[in-house]
C-alpha atoms as a PDB file:
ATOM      1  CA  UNK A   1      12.906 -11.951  17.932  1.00  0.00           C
ATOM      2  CA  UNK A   2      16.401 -11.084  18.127  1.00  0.00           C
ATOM      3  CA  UNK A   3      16.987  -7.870  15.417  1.00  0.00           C
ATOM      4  CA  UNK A   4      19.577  -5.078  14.904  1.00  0.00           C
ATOM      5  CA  UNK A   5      20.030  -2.049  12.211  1.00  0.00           C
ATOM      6  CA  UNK A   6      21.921  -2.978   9.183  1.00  0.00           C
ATOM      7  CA  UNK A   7      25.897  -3.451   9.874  1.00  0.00           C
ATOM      8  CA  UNK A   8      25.670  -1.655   6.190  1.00  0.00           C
ATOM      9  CA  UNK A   9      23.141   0.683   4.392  1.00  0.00           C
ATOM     10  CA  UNK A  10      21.127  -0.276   1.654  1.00  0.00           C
ATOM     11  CA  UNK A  11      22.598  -4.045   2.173  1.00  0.00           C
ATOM     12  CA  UNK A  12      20.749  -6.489   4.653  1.00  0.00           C
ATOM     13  CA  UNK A  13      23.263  -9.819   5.637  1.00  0.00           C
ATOM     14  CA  UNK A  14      19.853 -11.439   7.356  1.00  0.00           C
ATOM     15  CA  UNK A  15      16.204 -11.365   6.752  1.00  0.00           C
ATOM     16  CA  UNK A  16      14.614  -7.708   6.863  1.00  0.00           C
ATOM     17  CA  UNK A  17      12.804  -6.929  10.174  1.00  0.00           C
ATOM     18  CA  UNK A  18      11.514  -3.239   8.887  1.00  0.00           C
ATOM     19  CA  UNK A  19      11.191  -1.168   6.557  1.00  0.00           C
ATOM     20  CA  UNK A  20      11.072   3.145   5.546  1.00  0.00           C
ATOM     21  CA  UNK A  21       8.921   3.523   3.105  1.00  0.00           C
ATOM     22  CA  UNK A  22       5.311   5.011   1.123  1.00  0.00           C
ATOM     23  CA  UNK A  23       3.064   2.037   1.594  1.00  0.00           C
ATOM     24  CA  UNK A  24      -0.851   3.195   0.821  1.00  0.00           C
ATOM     25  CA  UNK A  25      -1.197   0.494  -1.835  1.00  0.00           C
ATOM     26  CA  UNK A  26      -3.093  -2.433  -0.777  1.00  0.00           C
ATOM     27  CA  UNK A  27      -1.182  -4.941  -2.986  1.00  0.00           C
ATOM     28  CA  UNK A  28       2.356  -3.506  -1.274  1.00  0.00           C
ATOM     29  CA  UNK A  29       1.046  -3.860   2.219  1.00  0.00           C
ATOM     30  CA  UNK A  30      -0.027  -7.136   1.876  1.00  0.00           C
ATOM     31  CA  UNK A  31       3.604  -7.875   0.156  1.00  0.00           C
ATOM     32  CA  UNK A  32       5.186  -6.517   3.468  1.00  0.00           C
ATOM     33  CA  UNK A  33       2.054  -8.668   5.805  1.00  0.00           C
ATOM     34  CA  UNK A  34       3.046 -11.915   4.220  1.00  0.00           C
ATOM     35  CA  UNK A  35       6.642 -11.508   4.240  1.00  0.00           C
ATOM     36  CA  UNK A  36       6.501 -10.477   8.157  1.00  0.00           C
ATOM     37  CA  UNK A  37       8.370  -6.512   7.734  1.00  0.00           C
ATOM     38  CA  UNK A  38       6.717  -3.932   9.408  1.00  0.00           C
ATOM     39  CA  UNK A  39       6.982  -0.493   7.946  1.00  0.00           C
ATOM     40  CA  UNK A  40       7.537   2.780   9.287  1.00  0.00           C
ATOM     41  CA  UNK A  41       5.925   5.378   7.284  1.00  0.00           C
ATOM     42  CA  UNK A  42       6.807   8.597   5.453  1.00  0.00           C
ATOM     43  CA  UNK A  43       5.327  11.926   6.604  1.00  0.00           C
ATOM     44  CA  UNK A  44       4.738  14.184   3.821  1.00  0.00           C
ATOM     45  CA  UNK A  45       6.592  16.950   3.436  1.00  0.00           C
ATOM     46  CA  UNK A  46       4.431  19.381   2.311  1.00  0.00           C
ATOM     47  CA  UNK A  47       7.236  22.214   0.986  1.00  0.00           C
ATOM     48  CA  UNK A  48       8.026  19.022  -1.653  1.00  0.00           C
ATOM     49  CA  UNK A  49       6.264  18.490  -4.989  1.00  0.00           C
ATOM     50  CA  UNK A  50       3.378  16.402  -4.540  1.00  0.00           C
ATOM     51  CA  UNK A  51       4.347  12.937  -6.038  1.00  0.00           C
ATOM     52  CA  UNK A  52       7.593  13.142  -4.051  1.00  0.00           C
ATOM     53  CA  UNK A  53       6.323  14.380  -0.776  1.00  0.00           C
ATOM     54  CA  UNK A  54       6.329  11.096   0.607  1.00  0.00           C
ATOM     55  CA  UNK A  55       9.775   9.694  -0.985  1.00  0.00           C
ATOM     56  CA  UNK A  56      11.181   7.749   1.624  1.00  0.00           C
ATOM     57  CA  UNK A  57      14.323   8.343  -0.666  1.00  0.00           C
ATOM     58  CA  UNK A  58      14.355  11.751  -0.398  1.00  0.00           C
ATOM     59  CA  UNK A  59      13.306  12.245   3.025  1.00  0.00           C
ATOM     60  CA  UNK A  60      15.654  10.045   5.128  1.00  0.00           C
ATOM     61  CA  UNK A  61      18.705   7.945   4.423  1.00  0.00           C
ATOM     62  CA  UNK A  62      20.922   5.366   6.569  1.00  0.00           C
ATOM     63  CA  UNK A  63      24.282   6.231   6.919  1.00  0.00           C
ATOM     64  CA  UNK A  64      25.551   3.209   9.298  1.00  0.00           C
ATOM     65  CA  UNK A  65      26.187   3.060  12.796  1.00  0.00           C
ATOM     66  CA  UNK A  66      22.203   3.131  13.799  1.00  0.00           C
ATOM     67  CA  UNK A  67      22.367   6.644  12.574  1.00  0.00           C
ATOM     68  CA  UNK A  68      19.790   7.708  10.265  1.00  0.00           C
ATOM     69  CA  UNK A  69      19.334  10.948   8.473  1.00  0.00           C
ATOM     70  CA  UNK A  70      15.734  12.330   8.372  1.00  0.00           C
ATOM     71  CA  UNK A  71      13.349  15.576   6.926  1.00  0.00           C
ATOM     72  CA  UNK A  72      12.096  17.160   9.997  1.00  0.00           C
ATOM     73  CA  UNK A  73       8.494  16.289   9.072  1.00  0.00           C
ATOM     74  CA  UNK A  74       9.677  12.257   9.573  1.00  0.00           C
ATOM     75  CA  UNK A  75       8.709  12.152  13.236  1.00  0.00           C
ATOM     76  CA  UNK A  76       7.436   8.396  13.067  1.00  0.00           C
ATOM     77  CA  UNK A  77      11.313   7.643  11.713  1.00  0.00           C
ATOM     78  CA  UNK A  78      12.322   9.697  14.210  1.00  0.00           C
ATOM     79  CA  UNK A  79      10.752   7.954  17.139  1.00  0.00           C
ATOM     80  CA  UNK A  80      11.352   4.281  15.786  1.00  0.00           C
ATOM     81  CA  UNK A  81      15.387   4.371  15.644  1.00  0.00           C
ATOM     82  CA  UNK A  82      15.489   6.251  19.146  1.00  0.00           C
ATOM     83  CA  UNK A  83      13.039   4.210  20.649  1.00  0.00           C
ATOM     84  CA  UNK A  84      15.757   1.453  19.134  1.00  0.00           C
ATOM     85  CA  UNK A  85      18.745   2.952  20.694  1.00  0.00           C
ATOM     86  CA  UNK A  86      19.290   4.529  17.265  1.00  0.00           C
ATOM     87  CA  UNK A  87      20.294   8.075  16.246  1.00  0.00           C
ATOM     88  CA  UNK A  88      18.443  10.600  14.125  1.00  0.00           C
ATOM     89  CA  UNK A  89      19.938  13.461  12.704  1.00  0.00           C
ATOM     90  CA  UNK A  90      17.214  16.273  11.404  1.00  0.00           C
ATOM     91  CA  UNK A  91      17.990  17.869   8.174  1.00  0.00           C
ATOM     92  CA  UNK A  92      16.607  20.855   7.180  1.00  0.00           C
ATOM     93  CA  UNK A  93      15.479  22.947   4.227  1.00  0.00           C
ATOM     94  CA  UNK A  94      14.409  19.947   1.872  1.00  0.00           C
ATOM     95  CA  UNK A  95      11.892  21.336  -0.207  1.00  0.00           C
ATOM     96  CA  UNK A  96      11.401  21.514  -4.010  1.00  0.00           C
ATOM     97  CA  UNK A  97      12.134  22.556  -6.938  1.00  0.00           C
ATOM     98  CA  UNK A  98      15.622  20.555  -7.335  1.00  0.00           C
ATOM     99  CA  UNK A  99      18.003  20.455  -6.032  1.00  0.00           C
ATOM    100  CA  UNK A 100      17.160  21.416  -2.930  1.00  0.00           C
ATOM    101  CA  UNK A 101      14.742  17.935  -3.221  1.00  0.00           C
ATOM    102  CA  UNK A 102      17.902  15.700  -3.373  1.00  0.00           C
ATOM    103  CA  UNK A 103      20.029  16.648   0.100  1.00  0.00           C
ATOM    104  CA  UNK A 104      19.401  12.741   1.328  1.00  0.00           C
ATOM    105  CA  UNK A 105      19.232  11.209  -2.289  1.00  0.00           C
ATOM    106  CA  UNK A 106      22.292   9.462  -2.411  1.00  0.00           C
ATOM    107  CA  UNK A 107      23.420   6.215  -2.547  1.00  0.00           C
ATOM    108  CA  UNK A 108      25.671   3.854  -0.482  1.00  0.00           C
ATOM    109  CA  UNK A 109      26.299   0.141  -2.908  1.00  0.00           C
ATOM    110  CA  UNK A 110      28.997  -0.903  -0.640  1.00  0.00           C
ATOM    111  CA  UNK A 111      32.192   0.262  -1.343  1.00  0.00           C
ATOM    112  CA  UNK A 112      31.218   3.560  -2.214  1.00  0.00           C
ATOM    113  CA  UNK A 113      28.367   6.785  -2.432  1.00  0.00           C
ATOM    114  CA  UNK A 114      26.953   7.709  -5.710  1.00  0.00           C
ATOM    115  CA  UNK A 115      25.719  11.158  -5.538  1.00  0.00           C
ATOM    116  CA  UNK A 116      25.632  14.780  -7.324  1.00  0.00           C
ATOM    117  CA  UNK A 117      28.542  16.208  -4.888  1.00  0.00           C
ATOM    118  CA  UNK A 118      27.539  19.638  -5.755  1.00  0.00           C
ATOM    119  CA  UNK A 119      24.309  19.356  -4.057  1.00  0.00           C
ATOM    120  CA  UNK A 120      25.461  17.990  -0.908  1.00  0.00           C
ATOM    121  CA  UNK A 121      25.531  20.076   2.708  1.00  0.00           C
ATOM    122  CA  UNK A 122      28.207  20.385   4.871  1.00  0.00           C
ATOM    123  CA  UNK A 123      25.417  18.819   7.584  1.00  0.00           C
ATOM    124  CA  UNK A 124      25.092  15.795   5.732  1.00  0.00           C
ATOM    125  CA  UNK A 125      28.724  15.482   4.111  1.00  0.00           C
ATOM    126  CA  UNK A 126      29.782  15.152   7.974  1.00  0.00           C
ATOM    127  CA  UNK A 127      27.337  11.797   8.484  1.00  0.00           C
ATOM    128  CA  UNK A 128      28.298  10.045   5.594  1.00  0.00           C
ATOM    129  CA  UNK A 129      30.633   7.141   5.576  1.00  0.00           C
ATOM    130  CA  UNK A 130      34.160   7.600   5.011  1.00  0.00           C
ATOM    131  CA  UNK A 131      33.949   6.010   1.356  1.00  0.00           C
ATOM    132  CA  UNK A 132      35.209   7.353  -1.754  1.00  0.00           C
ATOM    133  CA  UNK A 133      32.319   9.206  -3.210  1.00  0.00           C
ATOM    134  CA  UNK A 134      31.075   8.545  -7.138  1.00  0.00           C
ATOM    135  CA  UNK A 135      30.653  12.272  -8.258  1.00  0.00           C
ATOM    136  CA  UNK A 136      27.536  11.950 -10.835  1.00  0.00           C
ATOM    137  CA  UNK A 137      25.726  15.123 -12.679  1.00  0.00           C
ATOM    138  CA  UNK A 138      22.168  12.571 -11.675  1.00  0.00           C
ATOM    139  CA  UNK A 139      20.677  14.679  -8.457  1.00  0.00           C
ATOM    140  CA  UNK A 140      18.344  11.422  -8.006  1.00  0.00           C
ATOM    141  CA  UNK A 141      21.057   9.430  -7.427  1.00  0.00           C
ATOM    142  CA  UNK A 142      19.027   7.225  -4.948  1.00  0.00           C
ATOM    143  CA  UNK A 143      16.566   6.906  -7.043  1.00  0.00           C
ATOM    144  CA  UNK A 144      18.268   5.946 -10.015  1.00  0.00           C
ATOM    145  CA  UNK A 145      20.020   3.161  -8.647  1.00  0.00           C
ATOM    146  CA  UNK A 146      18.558  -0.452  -7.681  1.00  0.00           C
ATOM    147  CA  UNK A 147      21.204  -1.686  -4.946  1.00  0.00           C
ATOM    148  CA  UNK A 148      21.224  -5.647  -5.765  1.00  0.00           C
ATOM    149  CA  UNK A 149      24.038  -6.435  -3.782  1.00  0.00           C
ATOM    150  CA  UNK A 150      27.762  -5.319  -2.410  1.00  0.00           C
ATOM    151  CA  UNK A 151      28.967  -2.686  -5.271  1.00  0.00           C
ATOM    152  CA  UNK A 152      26.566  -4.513  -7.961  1.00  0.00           C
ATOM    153  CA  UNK A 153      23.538  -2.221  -9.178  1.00  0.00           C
ATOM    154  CA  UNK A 154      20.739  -1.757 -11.936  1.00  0.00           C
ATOM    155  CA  UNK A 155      20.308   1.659 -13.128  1.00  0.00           C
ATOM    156  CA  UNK A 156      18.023   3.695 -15.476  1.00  0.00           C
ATOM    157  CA  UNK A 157      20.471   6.749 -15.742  1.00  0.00           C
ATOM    158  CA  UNK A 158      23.433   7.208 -18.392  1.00  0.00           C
ATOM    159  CA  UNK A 159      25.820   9.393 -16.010  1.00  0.00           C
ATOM    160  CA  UNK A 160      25.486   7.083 -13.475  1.00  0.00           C
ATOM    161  CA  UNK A 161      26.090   3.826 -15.859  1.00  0.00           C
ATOM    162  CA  UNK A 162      29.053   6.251 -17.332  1.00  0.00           C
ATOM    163  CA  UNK A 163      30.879   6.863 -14.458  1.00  0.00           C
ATOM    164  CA  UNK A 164      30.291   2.971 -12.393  1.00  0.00           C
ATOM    165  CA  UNK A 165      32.180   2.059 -15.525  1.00  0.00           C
ATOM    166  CA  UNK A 166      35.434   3.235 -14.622  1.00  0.00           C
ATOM    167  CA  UNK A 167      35.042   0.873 -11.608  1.00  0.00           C
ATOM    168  CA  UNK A 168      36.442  -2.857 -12.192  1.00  0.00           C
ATOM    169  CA  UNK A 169      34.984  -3.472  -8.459  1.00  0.00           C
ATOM    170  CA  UNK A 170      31.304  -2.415  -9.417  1.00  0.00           C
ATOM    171  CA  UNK A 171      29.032  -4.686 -11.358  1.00  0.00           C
ATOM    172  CA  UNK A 172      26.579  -2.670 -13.049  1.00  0.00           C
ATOM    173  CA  UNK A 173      23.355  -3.129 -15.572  1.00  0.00           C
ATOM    174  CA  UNK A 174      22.309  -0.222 -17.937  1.00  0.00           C
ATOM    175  CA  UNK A 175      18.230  -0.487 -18.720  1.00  0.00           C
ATOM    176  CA  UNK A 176      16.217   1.986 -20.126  1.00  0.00           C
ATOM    177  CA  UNK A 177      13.816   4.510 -19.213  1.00  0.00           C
ATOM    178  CA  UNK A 178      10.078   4.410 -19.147  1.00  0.00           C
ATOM    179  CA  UNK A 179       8.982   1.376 -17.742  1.00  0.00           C
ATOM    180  CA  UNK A 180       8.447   2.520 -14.134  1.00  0.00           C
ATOM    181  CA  UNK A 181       5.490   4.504 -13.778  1.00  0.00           C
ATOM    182  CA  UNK A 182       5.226   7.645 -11.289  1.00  0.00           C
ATOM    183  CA  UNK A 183       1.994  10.440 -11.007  1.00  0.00           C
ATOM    184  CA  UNK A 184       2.617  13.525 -13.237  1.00  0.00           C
ATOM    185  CA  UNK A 185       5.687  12.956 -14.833  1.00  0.00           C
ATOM    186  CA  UNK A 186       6.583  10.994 -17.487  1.00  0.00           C
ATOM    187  CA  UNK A 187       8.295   8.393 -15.802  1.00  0.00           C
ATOM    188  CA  UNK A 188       9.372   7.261 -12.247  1.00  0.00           C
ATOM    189  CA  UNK A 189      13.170   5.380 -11.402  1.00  0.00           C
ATOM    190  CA  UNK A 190      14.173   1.736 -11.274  1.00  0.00           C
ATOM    191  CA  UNK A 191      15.412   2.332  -7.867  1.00  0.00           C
ATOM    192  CA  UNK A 192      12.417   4.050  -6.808  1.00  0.00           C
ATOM    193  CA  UNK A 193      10.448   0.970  -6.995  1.00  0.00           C
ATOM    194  CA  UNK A 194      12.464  -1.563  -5.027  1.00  0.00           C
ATOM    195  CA  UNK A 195      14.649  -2.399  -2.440  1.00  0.00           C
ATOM    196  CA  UNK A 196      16.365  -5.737  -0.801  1.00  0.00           C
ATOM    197  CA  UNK A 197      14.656  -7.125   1.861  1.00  0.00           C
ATOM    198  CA  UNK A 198      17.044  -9.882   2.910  1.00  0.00           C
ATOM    199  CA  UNK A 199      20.412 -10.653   1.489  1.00  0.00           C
ATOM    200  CA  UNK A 200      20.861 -10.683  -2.015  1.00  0.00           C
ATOM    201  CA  UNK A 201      16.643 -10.750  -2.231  1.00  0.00           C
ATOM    202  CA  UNK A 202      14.873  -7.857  -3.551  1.00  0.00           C
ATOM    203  CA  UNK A 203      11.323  -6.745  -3.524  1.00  0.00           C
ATOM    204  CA  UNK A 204       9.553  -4.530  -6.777  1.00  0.00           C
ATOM    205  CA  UNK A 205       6.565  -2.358  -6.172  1.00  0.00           C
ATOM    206  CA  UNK A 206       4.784  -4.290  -9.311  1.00  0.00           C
ATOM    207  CA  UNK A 207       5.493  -6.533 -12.269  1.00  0.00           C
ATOM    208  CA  UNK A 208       8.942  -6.910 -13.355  1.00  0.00           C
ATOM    209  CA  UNK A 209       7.743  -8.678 -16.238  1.00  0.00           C
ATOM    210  CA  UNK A 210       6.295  -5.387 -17.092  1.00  0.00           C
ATOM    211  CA  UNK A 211       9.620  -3.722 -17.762  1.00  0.00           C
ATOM    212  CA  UNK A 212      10.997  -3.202 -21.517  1.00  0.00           C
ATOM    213  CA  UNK A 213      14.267  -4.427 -20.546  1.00  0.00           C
ATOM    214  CA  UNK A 214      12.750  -7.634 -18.190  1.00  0.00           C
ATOM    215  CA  UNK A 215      15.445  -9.908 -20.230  1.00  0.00           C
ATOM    216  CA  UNK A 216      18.412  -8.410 -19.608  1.00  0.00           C
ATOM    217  CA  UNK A 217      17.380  -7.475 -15.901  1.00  0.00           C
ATOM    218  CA  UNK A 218      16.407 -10.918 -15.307  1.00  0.00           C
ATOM    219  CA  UNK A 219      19.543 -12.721 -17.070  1.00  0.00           C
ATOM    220  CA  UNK A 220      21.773  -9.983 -14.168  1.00  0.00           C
ATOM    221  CA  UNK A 221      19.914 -11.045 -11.200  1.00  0.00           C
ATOM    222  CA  UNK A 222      20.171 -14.650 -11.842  1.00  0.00           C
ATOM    223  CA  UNK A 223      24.214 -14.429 -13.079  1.00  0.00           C
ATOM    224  CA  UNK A 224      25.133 -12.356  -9.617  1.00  0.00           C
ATOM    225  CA  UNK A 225      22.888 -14.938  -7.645  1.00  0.00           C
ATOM    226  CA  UNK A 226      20.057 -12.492  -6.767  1.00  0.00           C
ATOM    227  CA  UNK A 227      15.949 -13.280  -6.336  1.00  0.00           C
ATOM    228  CA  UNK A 228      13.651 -10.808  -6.632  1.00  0.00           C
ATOM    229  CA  UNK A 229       9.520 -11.281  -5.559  1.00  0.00           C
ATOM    230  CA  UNK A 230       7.479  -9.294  -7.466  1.00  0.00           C
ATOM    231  CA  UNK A 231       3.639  -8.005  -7.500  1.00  0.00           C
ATOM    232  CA  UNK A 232       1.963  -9.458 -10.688  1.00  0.00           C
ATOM    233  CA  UNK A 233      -0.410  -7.505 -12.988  1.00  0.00           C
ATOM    234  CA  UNK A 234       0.711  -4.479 -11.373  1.00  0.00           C
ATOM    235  CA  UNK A 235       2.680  -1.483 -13.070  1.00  0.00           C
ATOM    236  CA  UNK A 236       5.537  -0.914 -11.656  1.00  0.00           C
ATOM    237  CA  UNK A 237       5.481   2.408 -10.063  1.00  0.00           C
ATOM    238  CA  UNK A 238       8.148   4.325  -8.050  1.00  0.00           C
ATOM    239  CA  UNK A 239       7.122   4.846  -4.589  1.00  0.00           C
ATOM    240  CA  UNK A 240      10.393   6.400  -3.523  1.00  0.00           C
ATOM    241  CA  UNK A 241      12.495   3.176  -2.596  1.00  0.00           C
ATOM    242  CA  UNK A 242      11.935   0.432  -0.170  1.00  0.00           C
ATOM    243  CA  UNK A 243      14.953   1.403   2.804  1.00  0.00           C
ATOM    244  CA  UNK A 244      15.587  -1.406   4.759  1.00  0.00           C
ATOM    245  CA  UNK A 245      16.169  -0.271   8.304  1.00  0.00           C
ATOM    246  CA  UNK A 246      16.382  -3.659  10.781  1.00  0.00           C
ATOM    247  CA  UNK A 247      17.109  -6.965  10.069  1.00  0.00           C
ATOM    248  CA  UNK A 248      17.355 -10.102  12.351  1.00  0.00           C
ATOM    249  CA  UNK A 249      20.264 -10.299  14.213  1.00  0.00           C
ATOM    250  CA  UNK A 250      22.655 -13.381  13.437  1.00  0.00           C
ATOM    251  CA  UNK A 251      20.432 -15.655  11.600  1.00  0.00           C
END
């Protein structure tokens, strides 16, 4: 089988290949076994807080151009996009508490990068794509968004909402808070539990069903043309993101 890295982060054209992300739940694995994706697993990073020490999220990020950005501890990342012709770029110092958690937690829809500006490195501001960047006061900015398709997202965060509305290019859904479970704190992110796995098809870790605002997130998939598969009678939980990395190449 014929496959490539994504033309564009975050957003496959073709049926997803593999995968970056925290897959030690039984259900998820045997989402990713029956739809054919292998996955390339997070290292944890042990300098992180422990329910985020194995973000994928916050420990590596795509920028385009089979270039990937990566934690030092993601070795298995590492290997997979070199041993694909690929590129990895090691950044340093990611460690908790905030912000120094969010240095890859930022998010390409498209047309543009959503991220706290503040918090970014010169390392990692000289990867990024040459897009005009969404300056939010959300350090999670990864995690807070739920990519659907080009410059069209779901988000759980007000800043973020705030400032995509200034944008007549960006489609964007406002839901609330709560609904996505994560260990030890109150609540995990809508984009931490989710990511597309083909074009204009995304995959939730758990029930979407489950989510206090399941109308109104169902009613914006279906009017911008998006599926979603889901894993029934389970929370949804935020596992750090589902990061597409390959996809199959011209099908």
């Amino acid at each position: 089988m014929s496959e490539r890295f994504l033309n564009n982060p975050n957003l496959p054209e073709n049926k997803v290949t593999t995968v970056f992300a925290d897959v030690d739940d039984i259900a998820l694995k045997k989402a990713f076994d029956d739809l054919s994706i292998k996955v390339v697993n997070v290292i944890e990073n042990p300098f992180l807080d422990t329910p985020v020490s194995r973000h994928a999220d916050i420990l590596g990020n795509y920028v385009g151009k089979s270039t990937f950005l990566a934690d030092k501890h993601q070795f298995e990342l590492c290997r997979f996009v070199e041993d694909n012709n690929g590129k990895s770029v090691i950044i340093e110092n990611i460690k908790s508490p905030y912000p120094n958690d969010c240095l890859l937690n930022f998010a390409d829809i498209g047309d543009f990068i959503i991220c706290n500006k503040s918090i970014l490195t010169e390392e990692v501001e000289k990867y990024l794509p040459k897009k005009e960047i969404i300056d939010v006061k959300q350090g999670y900015s990864k995690c807070s968004v739920c990519i659907c398709k080009h410059n069209t997202v779901i988000t759980d965060d007000i800043s973020i909402y705030n400032a995509l509305s200034h944008y007549d290019n960006i489609n964007s859904l406002l839901v609330e808070k709560g609904s996505v479970r994560i260990n030890k704190y109150d609540y995990g992110f809508i984009g931490g539990c989710c990511g597309l796995i083909n074009k204009e098809l995304l995959l939730f870790n758990g029930d979407l069903s489950t989510h206090s605002d399941f109308d109104k997130i169902q009613k914006f998939l279906y009017d911008n043309n998006i599926k979603y598969i889901d894993i029934k009678g389970k929370p949804l939980t935020d596992i750090g993101s589902i990061i597409p990395i390959t996809e199959k190449d011209g099908e």
